[in-house]
C-alpha atoms as a PDB file:
ATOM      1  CA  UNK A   1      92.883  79.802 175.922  1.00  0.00           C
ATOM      2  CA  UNK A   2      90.523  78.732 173.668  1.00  0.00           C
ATOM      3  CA  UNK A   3      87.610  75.996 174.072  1.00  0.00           C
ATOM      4  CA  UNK A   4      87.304  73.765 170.818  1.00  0.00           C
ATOM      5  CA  UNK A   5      84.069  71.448 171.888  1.00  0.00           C
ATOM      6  CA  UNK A   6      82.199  74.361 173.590  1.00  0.00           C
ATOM      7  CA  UNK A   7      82.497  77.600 171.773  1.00  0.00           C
ATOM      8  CA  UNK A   8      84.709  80.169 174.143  1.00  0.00           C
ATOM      9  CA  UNK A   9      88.171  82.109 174.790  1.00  0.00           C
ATOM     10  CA  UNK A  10      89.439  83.120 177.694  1.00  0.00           C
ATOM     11  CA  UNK A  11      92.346  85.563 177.829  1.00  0.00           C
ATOM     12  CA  UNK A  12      93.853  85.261 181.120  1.00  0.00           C
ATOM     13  CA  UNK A  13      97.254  87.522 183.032  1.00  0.00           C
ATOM     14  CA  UNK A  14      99.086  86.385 185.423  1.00  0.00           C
ATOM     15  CA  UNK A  15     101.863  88.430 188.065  1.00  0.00           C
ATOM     16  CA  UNK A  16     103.961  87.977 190.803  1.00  0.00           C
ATOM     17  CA  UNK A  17     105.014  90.386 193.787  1.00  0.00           C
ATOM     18  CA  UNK A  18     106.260  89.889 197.019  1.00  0.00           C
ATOM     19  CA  UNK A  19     102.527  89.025 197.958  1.00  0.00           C
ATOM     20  CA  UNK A  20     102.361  86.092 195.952  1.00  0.00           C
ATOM     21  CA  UNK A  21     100.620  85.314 191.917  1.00  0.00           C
ATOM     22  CA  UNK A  22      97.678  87.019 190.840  1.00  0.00           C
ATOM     23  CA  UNK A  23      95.906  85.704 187.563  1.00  0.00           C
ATOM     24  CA  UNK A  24      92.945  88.192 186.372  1.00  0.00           C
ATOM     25  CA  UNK A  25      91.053  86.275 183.539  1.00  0.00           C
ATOM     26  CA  UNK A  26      88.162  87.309 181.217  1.00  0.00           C
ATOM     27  CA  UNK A  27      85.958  84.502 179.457  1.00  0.00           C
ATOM     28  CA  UNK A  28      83.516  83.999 177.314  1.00  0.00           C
ATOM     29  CA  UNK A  29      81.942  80.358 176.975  1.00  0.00           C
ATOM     30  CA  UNK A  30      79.013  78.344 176.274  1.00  0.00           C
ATOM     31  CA  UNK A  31      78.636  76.566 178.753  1.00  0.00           C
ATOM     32  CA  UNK A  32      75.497  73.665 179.124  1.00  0.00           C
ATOM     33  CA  UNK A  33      73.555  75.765 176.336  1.00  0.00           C
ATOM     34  CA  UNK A  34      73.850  79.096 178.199  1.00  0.00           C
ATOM     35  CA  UNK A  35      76.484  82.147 177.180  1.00  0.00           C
ATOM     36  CA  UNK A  36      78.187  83.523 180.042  1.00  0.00           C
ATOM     37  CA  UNK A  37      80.864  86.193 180.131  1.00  0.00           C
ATOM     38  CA  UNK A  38      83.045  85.775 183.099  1.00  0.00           C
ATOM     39  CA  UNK A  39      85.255  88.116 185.017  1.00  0.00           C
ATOM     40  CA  UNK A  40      88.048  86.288 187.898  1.00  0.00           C
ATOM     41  CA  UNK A  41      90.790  87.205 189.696  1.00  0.00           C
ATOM     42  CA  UNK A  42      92.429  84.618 192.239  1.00  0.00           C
ATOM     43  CA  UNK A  43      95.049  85.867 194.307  1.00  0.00           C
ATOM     44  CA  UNK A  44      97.581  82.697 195.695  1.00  0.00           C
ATOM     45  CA  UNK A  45     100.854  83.116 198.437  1.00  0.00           C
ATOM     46  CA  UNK A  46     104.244  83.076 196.702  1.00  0.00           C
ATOM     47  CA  UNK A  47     103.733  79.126 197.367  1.00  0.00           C
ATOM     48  CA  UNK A  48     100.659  78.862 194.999  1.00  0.00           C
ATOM     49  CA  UNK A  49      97.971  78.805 198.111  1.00  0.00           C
ATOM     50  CA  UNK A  50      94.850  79.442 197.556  1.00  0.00           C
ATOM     51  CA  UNK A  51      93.966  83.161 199.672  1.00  0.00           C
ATOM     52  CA  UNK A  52      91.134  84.561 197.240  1.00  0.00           C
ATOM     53  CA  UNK A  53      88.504  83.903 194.193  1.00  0.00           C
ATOM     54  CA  UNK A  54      86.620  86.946 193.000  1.00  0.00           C
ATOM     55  CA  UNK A  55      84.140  85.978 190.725  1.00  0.00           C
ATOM     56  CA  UNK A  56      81.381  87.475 188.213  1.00  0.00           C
ATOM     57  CA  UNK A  57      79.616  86.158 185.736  1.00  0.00           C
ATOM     58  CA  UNK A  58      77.169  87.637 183.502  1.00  0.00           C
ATOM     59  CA  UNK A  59      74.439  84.950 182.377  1.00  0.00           C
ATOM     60  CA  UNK A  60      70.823  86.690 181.966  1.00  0.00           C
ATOM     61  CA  UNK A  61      72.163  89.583 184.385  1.00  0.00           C
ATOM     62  CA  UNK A  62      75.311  89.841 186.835  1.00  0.00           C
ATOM     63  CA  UNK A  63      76.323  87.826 189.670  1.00  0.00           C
ATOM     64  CA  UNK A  64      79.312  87.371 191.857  1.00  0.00           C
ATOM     65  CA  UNK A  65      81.087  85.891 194.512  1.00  0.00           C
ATOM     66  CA  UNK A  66      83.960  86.042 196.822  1.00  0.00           C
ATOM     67  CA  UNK A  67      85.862  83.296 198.377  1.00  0.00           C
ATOM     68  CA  UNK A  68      88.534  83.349 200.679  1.00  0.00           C
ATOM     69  CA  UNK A  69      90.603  80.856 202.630  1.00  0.00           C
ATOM     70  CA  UNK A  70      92.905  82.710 205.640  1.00  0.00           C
ATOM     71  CA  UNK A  71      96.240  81.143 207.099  1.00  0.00           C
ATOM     72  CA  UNK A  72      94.638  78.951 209.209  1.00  0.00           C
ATOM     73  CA  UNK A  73      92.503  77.628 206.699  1.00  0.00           C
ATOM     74  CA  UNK A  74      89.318  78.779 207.567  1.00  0.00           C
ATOM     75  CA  UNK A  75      86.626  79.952 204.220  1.00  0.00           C
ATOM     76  CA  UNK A  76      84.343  82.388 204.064  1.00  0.00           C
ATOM     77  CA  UNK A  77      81.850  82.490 200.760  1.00  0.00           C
ATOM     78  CA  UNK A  78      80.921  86.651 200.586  1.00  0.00           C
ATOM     79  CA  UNK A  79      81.449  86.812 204.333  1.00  0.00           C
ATOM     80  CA  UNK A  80      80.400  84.214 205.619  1.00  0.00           C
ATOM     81  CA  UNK A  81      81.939  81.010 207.093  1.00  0.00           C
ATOM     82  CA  UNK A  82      81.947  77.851 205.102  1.00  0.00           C
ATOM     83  CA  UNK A  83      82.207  75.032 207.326  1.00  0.00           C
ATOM     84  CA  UNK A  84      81.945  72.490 204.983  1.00  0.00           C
ATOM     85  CA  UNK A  85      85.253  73.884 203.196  1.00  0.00           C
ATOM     86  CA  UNK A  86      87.331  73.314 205.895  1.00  0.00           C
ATOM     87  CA  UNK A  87      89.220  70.290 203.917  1.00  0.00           C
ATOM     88  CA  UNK A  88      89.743  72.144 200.760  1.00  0.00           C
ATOM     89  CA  UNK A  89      92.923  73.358 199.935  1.00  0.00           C
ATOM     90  CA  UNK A  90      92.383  75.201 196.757  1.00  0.00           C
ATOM     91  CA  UNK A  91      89.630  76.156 194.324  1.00  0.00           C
ATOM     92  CA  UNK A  92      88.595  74.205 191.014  1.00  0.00           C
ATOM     93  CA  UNK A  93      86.906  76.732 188.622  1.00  0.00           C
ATOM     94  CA  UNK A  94      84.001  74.509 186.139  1.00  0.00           C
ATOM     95  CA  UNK A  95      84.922  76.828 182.703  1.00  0.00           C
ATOM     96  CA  UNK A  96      88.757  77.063 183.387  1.00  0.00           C
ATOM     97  CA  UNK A  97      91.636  75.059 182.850  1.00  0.00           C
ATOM     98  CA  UNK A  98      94.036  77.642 184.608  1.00  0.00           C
ATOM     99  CA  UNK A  99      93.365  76.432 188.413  1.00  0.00           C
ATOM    100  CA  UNK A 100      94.830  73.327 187.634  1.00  0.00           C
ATOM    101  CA  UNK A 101      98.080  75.031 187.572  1.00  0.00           C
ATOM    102  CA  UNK A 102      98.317  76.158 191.018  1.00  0.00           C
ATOM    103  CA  UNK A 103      97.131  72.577 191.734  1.00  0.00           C
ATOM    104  CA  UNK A 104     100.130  71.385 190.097  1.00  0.00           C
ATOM    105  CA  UNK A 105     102.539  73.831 190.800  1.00  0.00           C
ATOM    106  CA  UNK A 106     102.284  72.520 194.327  1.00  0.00           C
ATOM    107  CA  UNK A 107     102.271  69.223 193.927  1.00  0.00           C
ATOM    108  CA  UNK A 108     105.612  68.718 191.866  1.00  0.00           C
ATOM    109  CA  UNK A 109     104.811  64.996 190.973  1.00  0.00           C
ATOM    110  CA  UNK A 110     107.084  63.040 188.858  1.00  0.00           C
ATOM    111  CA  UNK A 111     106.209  60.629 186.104  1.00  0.00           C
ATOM    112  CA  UNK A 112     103.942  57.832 187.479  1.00  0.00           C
ATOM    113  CA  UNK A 113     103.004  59.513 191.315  1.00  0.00           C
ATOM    114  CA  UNK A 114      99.491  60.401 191.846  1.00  0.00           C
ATOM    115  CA  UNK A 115      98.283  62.829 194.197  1.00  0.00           C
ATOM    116  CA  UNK A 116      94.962  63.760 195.167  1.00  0.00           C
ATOM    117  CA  UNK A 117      93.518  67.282 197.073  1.00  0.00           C
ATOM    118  CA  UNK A 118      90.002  68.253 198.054  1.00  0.00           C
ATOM    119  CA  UNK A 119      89.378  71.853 196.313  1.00  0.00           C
ATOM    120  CA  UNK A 120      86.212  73.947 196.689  1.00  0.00           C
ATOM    121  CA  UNK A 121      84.675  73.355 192.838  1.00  0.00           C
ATOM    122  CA  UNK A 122      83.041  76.456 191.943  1.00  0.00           C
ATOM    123  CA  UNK A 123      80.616  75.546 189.105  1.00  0.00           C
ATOM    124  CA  UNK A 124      80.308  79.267 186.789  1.00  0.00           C
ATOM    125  CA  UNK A 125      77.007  78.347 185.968  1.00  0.00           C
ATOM    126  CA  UNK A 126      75.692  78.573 188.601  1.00  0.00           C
ATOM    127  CA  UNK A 127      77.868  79.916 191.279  1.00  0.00           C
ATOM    128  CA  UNK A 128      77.781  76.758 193.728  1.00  0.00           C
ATOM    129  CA  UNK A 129      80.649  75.733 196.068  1.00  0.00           C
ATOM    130  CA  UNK A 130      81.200  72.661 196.789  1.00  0.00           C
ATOM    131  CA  UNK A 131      83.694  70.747 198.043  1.00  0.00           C
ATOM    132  CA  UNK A 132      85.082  67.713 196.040  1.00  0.00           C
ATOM    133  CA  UNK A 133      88.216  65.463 195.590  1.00  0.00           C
ATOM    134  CA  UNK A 134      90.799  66.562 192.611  1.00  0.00           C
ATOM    135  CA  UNK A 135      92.700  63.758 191.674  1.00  0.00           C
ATOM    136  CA  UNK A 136      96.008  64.005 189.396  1.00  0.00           C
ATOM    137  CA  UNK A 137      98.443  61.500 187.872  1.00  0.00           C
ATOM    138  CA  UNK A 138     101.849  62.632 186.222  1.00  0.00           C
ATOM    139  CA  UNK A 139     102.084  60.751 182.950  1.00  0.00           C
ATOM    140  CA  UNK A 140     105.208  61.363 181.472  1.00  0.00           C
ATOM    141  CA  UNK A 141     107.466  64.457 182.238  1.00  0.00           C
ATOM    142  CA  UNK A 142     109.486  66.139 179.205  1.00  0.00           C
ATOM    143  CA  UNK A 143     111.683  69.025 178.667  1.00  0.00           C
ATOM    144  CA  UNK A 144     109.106  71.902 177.602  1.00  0.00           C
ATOM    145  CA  UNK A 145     105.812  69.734 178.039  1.00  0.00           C
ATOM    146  CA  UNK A 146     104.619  67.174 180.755  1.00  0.00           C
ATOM    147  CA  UNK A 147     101.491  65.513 181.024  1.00  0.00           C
ATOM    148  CA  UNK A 148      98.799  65.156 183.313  1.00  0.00           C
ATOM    149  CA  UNK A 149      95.465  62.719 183.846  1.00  0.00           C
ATOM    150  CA  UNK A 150      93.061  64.893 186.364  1.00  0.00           C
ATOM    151  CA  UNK A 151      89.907  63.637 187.463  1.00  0.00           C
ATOM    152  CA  UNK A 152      87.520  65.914 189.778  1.00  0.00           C
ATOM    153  CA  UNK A 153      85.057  64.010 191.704  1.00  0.00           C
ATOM    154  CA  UNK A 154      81.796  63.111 189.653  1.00  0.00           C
ATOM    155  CA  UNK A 155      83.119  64.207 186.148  1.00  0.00           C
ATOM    156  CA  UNK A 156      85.484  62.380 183.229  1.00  0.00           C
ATOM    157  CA  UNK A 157      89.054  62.471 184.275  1.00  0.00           C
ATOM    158  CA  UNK A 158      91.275  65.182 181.695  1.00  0.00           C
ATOM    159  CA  UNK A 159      94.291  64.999 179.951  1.00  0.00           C
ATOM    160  CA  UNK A 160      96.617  68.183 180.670  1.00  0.00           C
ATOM    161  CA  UNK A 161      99.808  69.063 178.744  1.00  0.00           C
ATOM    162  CA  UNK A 162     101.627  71.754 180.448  1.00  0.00           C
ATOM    163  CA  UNK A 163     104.911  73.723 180.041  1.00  0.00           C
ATOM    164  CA  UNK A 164     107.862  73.569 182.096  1.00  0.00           C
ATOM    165  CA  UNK A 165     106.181  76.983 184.367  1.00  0.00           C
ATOM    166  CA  UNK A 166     102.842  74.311 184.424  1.00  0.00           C
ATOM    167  CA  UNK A 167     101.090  76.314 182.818  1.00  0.00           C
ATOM    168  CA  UNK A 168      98.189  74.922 180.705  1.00  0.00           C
ATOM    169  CA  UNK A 169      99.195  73.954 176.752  1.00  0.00           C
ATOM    170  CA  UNK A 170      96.350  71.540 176.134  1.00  0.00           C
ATOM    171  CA  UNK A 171      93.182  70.048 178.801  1.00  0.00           C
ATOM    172  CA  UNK A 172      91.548  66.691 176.321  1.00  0.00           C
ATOM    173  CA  UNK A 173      91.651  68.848 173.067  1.00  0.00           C
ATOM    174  CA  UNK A 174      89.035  71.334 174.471  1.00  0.00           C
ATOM    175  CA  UNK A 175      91.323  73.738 175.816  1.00  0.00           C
ATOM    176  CA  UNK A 176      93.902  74.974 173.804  1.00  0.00           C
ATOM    177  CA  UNK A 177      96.862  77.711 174.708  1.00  0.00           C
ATOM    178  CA  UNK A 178      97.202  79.922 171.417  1.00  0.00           C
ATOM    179  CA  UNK A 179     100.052  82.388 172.856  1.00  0.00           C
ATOM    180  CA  UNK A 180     102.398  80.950 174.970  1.00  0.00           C
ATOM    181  CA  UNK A 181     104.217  84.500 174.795  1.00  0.00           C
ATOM    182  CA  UNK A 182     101.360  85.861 177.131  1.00  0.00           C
ATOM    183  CA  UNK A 183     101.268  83.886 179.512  1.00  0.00           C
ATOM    184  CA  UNK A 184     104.373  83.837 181.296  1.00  0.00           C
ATOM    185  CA  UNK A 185     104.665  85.248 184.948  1.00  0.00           C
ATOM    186  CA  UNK A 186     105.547  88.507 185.071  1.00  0.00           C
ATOM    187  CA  UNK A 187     107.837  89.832 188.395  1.00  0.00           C
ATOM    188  CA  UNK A 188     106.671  93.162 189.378  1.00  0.00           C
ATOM    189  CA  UNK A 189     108.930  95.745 190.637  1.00  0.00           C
END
């Protein structure tokens, strides 16, 4: 993925077992004047739920987090509980387009339904968690791209283009999918 308006790449795997899709993701990105390099790895179910966010970014020294969500839908940020997350039924990364997928994998919406979630927004910058509403509208659905209008609570909606696998081609021409050859899930043996 590359950012156009905000100078960045992030090269990002994704895999499949019988334990569910794993995406590992490296980024670099300017991001509100500051240069981060980011490290991720979000583990879903086989149904695209949310289980776990590690998280470390690298912005005038290293941080991290860890958030989980168990089956009964209880979160703990790096141990402990998060109360306040009890709503949230995925995660919302600030610097990447690729957690709209799971988002969207779930929801299945066809051209003109709208659907909205509350997701824990994680902002990279500076590692808050909060939770906020995620709001989608399928556009128009094609054969090998569909598109998307998101809007997270208190910022501009998007504009998503996504393949037939939803994953990210194009987020409001600031995201932009150069190989779609990589990013395909892999099943593991």
């Amino acid at each position: 993925m590359e950012t156009r308006h905000t100078p960045g790449v992030e090269t990002l795997r994704l895999s499949q077992d019988a334990n569910g899709i794993h995406a590992t993701s490296h980024l670099m990105q300017v991001i509100r004047g500051n240069s981060i390099a980011a490290s991720y790895m979000i583990d879903c179910d086989p149904r695209w739920r949310f289980r776990r966010l590690w998280l470390k970014v690298d912005n005038q020294g290293p941080r991290k987090l860890c958030l989980q969500r168990d089956l009964r839908g209880h979160w703990l940020l790096n141990g402990e509980p998060r109360h306040d997350l009890q709503h949230c039924q995925h995660i919302m990364l600030s610097a990447s387009p690729f957690t709209h997928t799971p988002l969207l994998q779930r929801s299945a919406l066809e051209t003109g339904q709208r659907d909205e979630v509350t997701v824990a927004y994680v902002d990279v910058l500076s590692l808050r968690v909060e939770p906020r509403l995620q709001r989608y509208q399928c556009l128009r659905r094609h054969s090998g791209e569909s598109h998307y209008r998101s809007q997270v609570e208190g910022h501009a909606h998007e504009e998503l283009s996504v393949d037939d696998q939803v994953l990210l081609l194009k987020a409001n021409e600031q995201h932009l999918r150069l190989s779609q050859r990589e990013l395909k899930i892999c099943t593991l043996a």
